[in-house]
N, C-alpha and C. Protein backbone atom coordinates (compact mmCIF):
# COMPACT_ATOMS: atom_id res chain seq x y z
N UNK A 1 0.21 -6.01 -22.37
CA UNK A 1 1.24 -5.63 -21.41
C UNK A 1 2.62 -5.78 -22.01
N UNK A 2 2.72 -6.52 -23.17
CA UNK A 2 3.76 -6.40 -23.63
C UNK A 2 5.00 -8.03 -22.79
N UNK A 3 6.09 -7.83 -23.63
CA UNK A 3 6.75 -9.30 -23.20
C UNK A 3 8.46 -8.61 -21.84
N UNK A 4 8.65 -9.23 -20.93
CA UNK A 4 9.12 -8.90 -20.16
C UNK A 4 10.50 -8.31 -20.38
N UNK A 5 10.82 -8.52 -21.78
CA UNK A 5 12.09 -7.50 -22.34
C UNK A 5 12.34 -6.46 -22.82
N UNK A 6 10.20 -6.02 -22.87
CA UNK A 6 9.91 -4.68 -23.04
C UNK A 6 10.40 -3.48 -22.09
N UNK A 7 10.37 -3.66 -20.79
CA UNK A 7 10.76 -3.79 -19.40
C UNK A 7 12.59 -3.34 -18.86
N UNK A 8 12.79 -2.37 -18.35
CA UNK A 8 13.90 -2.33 -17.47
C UNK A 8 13.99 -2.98 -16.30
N UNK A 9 14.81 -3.80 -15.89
CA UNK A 9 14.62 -4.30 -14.35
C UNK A 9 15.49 -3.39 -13.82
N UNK A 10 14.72 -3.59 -12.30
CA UNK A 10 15.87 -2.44 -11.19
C UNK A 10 17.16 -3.33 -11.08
N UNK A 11 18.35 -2.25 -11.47
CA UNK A 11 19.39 -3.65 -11.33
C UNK A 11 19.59 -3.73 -9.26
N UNK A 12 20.58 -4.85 -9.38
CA UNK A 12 20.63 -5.27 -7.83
C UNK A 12 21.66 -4.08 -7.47
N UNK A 13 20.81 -3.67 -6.18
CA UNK A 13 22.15 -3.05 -4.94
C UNK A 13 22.92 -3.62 -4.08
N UNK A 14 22.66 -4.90 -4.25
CA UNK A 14 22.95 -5.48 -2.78
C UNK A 14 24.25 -5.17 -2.24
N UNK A 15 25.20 -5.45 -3.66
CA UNK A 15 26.34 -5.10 -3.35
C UNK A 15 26.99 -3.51 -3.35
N UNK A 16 26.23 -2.45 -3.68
CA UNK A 16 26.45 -1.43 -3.89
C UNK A 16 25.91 -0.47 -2.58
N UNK A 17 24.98 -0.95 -1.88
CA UNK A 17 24.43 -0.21 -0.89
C UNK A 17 24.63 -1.11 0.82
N UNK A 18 25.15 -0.20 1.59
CA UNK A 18 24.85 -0.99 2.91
C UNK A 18 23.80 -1.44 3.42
N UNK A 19 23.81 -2.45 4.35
CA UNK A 19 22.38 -2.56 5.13
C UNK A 19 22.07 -1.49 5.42
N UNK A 20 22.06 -0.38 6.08
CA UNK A 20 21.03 0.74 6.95
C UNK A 20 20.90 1.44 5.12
N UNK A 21 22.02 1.82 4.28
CA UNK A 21 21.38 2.31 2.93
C UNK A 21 20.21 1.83 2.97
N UNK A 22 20.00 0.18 2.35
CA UNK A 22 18.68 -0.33 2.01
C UNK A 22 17.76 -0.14 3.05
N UNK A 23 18.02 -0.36 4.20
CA UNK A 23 16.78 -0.10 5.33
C UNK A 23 16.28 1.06 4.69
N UNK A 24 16.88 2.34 5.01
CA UNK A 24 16.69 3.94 4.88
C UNK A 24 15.57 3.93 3.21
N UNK A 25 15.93 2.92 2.10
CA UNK A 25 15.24 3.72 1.12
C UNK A 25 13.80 2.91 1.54
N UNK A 26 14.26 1.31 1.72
CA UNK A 26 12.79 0.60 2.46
C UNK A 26 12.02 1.51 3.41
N UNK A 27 12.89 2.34 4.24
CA UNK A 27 11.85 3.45 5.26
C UNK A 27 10.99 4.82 4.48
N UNK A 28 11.74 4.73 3.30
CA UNK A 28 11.45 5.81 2.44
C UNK A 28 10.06 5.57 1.87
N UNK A 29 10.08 4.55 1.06
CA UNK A 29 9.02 3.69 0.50
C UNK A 29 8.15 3.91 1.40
N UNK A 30 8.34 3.20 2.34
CA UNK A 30 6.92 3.06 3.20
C UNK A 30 6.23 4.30 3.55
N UNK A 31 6.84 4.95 3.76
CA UNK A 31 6.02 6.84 3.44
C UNK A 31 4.98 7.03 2.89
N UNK A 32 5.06 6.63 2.15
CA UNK A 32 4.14 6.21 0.40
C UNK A 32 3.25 5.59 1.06
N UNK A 33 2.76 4.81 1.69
CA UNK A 33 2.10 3.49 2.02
C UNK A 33 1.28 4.40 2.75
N UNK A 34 -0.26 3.65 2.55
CA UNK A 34 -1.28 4.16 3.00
C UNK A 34 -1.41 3.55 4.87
N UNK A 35 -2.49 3.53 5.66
CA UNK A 35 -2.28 3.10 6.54
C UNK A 35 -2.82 1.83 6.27
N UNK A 36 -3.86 1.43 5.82
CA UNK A 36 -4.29 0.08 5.17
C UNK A 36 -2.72 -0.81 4.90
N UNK A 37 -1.90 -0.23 4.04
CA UNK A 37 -0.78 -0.86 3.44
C UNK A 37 -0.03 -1.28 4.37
N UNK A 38 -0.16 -0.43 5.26
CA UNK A 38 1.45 -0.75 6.66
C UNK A 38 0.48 -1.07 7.31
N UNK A 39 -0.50 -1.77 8.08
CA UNK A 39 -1.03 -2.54 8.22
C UNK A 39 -0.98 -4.23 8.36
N UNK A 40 -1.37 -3.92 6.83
CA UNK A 40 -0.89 -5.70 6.34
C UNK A 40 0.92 -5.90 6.51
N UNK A 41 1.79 -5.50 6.16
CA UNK A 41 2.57 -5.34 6.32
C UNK A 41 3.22 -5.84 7.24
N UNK A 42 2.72 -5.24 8.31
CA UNK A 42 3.25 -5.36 10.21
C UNK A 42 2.15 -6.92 10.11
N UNK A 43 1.04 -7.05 9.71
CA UNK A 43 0.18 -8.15 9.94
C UNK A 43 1.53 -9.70 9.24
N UNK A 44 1.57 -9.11 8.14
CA UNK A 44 2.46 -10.49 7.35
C UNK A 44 3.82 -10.88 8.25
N UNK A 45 4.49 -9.42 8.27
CA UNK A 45 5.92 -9.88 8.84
C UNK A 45 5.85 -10.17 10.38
N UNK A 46 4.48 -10.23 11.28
CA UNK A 46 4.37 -10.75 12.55
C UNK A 46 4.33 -12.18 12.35
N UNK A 47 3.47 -12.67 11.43
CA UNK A 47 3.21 -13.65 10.89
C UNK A 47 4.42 -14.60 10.51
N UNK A 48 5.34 -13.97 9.60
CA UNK A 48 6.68 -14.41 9.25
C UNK A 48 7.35 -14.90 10.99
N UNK A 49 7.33 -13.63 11.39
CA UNK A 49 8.58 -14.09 12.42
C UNK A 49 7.88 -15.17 13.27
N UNK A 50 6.50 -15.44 13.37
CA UNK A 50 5.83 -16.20 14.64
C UNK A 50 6.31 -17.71 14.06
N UNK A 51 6.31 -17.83 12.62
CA UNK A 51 6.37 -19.17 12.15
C UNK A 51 8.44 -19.68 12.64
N UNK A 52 8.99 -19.06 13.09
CA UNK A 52 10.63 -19.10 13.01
C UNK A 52 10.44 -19.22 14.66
């Protein structure tokens, strides 16, 4: 697989993109996602918020 400087990292948007930007490409992504995938997904982050 090679050593991790073989590798481009995605650089950060945080500061370059608004919240609804990042929502919108996160909504994008999930497109992609099978129904299995968004699934677990909705299963984990119910999970997340029940523990708060």
């Amino acid at each position: 697989m090679g050593s991790l400087s073989d590798f481009y990292p995605m650089p950060a948007l945080g500061d370059k993109l608004s919240d609804e930007e990042i929502a919108a490409v996160i909504a994008n992504i999930q497109t992609l996602w099978t129904e299995e995938q968004r699934t677990r997904q909705r299963q984990a982050t119910e999970a997340v918020r029940a523990q708060k």
